[in-house]
N, C-alpha and C. Protein backbone atom coordinates (compact mmCIF):
# COMPACT_ATOMS: atom_id res chain seq x y z
N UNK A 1 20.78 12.99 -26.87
CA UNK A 1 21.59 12.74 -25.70
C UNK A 1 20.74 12.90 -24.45
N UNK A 2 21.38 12.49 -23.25
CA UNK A 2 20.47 12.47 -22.10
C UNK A 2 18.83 11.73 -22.55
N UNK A 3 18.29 10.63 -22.96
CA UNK A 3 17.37 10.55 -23.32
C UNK A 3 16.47 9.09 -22.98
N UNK A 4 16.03 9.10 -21.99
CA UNK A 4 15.28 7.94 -21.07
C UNK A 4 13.55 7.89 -21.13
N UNK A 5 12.88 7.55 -21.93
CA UNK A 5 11.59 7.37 -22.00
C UNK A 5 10.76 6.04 -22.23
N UNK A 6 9.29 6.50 -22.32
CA UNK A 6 8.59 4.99 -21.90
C UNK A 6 8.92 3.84 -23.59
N UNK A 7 9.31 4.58 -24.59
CA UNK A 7 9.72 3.65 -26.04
C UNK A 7 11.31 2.70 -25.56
N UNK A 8 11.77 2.66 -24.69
CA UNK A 8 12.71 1.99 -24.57
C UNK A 8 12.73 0.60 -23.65
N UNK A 9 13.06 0.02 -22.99
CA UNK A 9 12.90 -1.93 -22.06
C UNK A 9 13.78 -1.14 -21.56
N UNK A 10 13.16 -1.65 -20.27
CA UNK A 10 14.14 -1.32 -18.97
C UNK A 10 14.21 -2.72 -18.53
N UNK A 11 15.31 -3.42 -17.71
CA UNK A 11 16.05 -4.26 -17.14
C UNK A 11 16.12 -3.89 -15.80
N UNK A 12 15.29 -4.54 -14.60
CA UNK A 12 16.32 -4.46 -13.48
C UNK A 12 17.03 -5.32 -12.88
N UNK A 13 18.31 -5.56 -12.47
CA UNK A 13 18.60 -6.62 -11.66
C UNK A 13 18.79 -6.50 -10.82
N UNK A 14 17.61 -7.84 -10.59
CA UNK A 14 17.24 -7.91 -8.85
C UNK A 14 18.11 -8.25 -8.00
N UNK A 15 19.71 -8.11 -8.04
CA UNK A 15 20.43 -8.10 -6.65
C UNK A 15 20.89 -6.73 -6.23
N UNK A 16 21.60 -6.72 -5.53
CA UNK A 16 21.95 -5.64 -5.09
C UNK A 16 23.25 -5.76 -5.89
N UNK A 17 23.91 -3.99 -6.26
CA UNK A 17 25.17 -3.90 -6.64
C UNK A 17 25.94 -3.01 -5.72
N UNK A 18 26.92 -2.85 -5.68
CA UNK A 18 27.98 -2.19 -5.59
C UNK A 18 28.02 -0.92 -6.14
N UNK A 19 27.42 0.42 -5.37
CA UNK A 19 27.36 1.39 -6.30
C UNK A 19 28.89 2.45 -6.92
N UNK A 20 29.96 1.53 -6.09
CA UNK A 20 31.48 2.24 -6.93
C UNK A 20 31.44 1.30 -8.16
N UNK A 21 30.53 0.74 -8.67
CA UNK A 21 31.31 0.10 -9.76
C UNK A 21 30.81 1.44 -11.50
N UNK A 22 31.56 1.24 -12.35
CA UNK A 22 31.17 2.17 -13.17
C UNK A 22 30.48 1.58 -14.45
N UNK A 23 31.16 2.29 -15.71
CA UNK A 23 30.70 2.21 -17.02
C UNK A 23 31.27 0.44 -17.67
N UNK A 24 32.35 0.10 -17.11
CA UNK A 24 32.85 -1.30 -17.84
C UNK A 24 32.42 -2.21 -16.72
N UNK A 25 32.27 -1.78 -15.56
CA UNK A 25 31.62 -3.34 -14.83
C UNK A 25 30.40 -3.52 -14.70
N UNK A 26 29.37 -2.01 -15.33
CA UNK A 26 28.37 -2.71 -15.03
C UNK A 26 27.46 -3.31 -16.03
N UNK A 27 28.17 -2.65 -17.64
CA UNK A 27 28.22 -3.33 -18.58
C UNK A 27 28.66 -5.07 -19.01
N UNK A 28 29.93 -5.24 -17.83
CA UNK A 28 30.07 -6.30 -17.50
C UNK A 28 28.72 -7.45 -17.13
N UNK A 29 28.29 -7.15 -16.14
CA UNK A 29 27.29 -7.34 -14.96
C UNK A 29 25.77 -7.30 -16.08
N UNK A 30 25.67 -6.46 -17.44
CA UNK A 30 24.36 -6.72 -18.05
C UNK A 30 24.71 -7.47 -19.17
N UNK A 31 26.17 -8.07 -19.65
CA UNK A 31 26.42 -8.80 -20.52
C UNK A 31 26.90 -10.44 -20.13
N UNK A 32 27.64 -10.54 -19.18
CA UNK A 32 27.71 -11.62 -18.06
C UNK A 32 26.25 -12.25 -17.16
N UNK A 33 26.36 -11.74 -16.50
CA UNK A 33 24.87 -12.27 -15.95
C UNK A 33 23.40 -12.00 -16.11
N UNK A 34 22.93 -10.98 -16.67
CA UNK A 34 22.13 -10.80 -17.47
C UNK A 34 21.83 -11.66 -18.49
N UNK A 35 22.54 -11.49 -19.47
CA UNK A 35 22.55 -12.01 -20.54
C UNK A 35 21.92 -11.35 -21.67
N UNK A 36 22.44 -10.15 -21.69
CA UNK A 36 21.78 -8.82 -22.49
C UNK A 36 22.55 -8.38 -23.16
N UNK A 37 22.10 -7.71 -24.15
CA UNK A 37 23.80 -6.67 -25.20
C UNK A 37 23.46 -5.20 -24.71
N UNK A 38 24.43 -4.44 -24.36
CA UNK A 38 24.55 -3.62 -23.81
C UNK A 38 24.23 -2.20 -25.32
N UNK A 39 24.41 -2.64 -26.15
CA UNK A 39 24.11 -1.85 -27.56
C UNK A 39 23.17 -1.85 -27.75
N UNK A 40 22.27 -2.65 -27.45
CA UNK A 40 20.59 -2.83 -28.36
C UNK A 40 20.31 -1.01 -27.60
N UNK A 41 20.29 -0.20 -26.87
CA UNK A 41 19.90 0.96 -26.37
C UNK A 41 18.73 0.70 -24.72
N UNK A 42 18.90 -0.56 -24.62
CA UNK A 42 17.87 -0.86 -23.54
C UNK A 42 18.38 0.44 -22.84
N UNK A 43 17.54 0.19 -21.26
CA UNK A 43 17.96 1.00 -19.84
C UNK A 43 18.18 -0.49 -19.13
N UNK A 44 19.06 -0.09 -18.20
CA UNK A 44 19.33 -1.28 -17.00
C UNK A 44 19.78 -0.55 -15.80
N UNK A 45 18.77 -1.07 -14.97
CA UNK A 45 18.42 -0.63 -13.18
C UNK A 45 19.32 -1.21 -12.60
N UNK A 46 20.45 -0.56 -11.62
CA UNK A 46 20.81 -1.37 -10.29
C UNK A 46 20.35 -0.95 -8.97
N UNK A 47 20.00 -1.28 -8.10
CA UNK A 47 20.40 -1.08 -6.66
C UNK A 47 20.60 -1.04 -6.06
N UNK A 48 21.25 -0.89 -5.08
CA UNK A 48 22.02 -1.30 -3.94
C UNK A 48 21.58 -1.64 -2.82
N UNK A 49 22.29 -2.47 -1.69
CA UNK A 49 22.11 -3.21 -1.05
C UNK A 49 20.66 -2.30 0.25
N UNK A 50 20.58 -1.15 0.52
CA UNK A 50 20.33 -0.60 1.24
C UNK A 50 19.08 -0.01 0.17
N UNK A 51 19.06 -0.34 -0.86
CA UNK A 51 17.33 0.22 -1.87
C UNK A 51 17.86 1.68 -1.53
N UNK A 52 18.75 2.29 -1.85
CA UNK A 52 18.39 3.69 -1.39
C UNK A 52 19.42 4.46 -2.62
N UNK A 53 20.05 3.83 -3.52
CA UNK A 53 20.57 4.27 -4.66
C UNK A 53 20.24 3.48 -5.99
N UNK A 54 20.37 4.14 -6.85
CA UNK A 54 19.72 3.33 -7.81
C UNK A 54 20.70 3.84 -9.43
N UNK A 55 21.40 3.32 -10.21
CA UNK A 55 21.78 3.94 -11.41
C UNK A 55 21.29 3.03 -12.57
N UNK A 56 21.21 3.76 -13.51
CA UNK A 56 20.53 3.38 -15.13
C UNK A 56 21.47 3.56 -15.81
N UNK A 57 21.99 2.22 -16.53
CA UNK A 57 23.15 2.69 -17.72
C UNK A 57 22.28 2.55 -19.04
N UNK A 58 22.78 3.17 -19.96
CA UNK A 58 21.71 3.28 -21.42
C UNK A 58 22.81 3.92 -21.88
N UNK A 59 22.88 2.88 -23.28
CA UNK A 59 23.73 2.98 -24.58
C UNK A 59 23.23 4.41 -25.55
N UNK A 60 23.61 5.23 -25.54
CA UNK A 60 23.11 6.18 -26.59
C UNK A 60 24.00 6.44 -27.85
N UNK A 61 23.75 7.61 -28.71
CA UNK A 61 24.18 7.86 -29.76
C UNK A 61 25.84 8.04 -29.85
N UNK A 62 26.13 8.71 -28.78
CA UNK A 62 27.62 9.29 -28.15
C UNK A 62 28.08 8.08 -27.47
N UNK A 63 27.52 7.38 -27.01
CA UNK A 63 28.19 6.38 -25.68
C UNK A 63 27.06 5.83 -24.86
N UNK A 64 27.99 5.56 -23.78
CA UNK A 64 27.33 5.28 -22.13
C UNK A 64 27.10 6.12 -21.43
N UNK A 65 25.81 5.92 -20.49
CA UNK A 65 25.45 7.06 -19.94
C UNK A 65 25.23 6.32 -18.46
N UNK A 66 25.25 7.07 -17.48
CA UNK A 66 24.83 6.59 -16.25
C UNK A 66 24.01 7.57 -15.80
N UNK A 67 22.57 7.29 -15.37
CA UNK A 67 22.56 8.18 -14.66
C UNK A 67 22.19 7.65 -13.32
N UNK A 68 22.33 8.73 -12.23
CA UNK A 68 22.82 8.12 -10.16
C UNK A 68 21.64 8.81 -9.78
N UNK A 69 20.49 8.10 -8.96
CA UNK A 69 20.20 8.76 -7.87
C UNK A 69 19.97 8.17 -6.55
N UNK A 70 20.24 9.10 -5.72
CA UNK A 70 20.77 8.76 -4.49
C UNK A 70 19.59 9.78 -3.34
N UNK A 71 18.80 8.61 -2.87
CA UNK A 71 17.68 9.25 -1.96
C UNK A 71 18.32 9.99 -0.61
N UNK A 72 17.71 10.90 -0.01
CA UNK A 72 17.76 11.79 0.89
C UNK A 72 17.31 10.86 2.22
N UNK A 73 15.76 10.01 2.14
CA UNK A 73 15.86 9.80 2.83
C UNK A 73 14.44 8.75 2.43
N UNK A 74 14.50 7.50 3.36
CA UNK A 74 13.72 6.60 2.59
C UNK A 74 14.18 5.45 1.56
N UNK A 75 13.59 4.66 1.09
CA UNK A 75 14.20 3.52 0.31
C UNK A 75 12.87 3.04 -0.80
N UNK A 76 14.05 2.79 -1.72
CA UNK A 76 12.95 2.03 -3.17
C UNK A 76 12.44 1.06 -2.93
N UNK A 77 11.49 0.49 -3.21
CA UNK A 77 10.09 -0.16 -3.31
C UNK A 77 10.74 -1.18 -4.41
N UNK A 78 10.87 -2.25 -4.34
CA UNK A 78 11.67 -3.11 -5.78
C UNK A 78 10.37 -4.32 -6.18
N UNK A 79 9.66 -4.19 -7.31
CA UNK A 79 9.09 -5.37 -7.38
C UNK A 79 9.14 -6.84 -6.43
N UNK A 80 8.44 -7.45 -6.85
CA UNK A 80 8.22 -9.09 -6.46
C UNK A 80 8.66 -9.53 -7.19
N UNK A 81 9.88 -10.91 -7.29
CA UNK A 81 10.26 -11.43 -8.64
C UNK A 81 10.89 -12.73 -8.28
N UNK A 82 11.12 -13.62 -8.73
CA UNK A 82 11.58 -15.19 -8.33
C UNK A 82 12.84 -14.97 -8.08
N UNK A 83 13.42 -15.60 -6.63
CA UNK A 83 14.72 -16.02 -6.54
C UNK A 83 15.59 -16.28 -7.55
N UNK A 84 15.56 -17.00 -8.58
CA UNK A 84 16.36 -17.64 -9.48
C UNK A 84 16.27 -16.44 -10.62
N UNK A 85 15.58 -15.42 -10.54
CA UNK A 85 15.37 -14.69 -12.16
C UNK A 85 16.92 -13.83 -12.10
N UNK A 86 17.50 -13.77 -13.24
CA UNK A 86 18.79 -13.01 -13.66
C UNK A 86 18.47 -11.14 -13.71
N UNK A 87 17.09 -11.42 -14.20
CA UNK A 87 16.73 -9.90 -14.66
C UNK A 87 15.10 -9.74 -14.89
N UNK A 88 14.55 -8.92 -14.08
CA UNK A 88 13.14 -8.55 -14.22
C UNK A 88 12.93 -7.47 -15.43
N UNK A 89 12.58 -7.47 -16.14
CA UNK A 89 11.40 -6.68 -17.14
C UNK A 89 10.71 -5.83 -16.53
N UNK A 90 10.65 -4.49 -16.59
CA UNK A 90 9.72 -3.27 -16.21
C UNK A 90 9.76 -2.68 -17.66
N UNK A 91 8.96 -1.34 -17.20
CA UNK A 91 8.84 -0.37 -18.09
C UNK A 91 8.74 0.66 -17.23
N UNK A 92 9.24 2.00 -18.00
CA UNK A 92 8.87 3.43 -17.76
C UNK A 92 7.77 3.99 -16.83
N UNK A 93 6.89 3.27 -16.63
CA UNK A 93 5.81 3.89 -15.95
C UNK A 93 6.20 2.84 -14.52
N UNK A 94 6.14 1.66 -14.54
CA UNK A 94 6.72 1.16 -13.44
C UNK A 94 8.40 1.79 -12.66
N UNK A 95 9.43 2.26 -13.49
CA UNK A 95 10.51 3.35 -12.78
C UNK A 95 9.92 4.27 -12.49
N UNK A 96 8.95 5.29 -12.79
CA UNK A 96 8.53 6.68 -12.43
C UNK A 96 8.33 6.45 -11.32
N UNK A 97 7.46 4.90 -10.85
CA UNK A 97 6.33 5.10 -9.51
C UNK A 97 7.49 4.68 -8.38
N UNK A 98 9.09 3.94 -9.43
CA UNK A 98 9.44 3.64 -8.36
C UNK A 98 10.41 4.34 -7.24
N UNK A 99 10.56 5.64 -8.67
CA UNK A 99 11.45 6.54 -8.32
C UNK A 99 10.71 8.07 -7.04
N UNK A 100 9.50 7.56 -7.53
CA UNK A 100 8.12 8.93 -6.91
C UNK A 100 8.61 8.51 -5.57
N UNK A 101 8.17 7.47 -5.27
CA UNK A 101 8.31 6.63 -4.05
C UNK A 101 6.75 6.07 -3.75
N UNK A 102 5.96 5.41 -5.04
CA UNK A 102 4.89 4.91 -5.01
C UNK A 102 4.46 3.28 -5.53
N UNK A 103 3.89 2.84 -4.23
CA UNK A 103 3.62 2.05 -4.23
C UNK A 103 2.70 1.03 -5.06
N UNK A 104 2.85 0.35 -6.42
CA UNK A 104 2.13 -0.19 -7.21
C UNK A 104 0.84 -0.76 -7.17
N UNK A 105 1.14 -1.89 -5.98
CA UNK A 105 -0.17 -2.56 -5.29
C UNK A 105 -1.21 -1.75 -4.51
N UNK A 106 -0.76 -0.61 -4.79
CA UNK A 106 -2.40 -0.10 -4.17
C UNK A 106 -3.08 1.15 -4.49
N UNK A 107 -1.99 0.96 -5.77
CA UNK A 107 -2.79 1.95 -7.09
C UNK A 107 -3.57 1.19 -8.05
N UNK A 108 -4.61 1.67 -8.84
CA UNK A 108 -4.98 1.15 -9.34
C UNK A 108 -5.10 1.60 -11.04
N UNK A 109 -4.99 0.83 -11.83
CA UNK A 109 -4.68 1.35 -13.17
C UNK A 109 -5.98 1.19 -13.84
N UNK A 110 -6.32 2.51 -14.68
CA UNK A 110 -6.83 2.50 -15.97
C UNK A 110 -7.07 2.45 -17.11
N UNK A 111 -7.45 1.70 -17.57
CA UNK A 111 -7.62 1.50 -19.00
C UNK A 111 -6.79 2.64 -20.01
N UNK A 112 -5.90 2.33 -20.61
CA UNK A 112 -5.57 3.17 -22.01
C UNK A 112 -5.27 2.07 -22.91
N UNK A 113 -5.68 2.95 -24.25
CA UNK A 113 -5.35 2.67 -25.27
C UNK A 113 -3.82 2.84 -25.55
N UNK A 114 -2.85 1.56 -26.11
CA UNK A 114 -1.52 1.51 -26.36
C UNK A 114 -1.57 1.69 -27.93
């Protein structure tokens, strides 16, 4: 339970949401326009209009989970991604930097072995 790491596909969609919406609309919102199953155990990113909240729903063993965070002060950093895309592809290490409040393009990555 509670369990979000880099073995799982994260989803973000790149519009902004509505952060009153909950567990059935936004499942809605990754099975409707997405075009995702909300069971496979992915993670899926929203944010809101203002980049400054962000929730992850993820299917677990028990259920649905949301989890909310809501910055103090400052705003998320959201990839580059085509107008027309339904849903960008990240991973785990791309949410950490986005949640740190760090900027991708001007870090530079090293080599590991996957």
């Amino acid at each position: 339970m509670f369990n979000l790491s880099d073995s799982l596909r994260y989803y973000l969609y790149p519009f902004p949401t509505d952060m009153r919406k909950s567990f059935y609309t936004l499942s809605g919102i990754v099975t409707d326009l997405m075009k995702q199953d909300i069971r496979s155990g992915d993670a899926f990113i929203f944010i809101n209009r203002h980049l400054t909240s962000m929730k992850v729903l993820h299917m677990e063993s028990g259920g649905l989970v949301i989890y909310h965070l809501k910055l103090e002060q400052g705003s998320f950093r959201l990839p580059s991604f085509e107008e027309d895309d339904s849903v960008y592809i990240t991973n785990w290490q791309n949410l950490m930097l986005m949640i740190q409040g760090i900027d991708p393009s001007t870090c530079t990555r090293r080599k590991r072995w996957k």
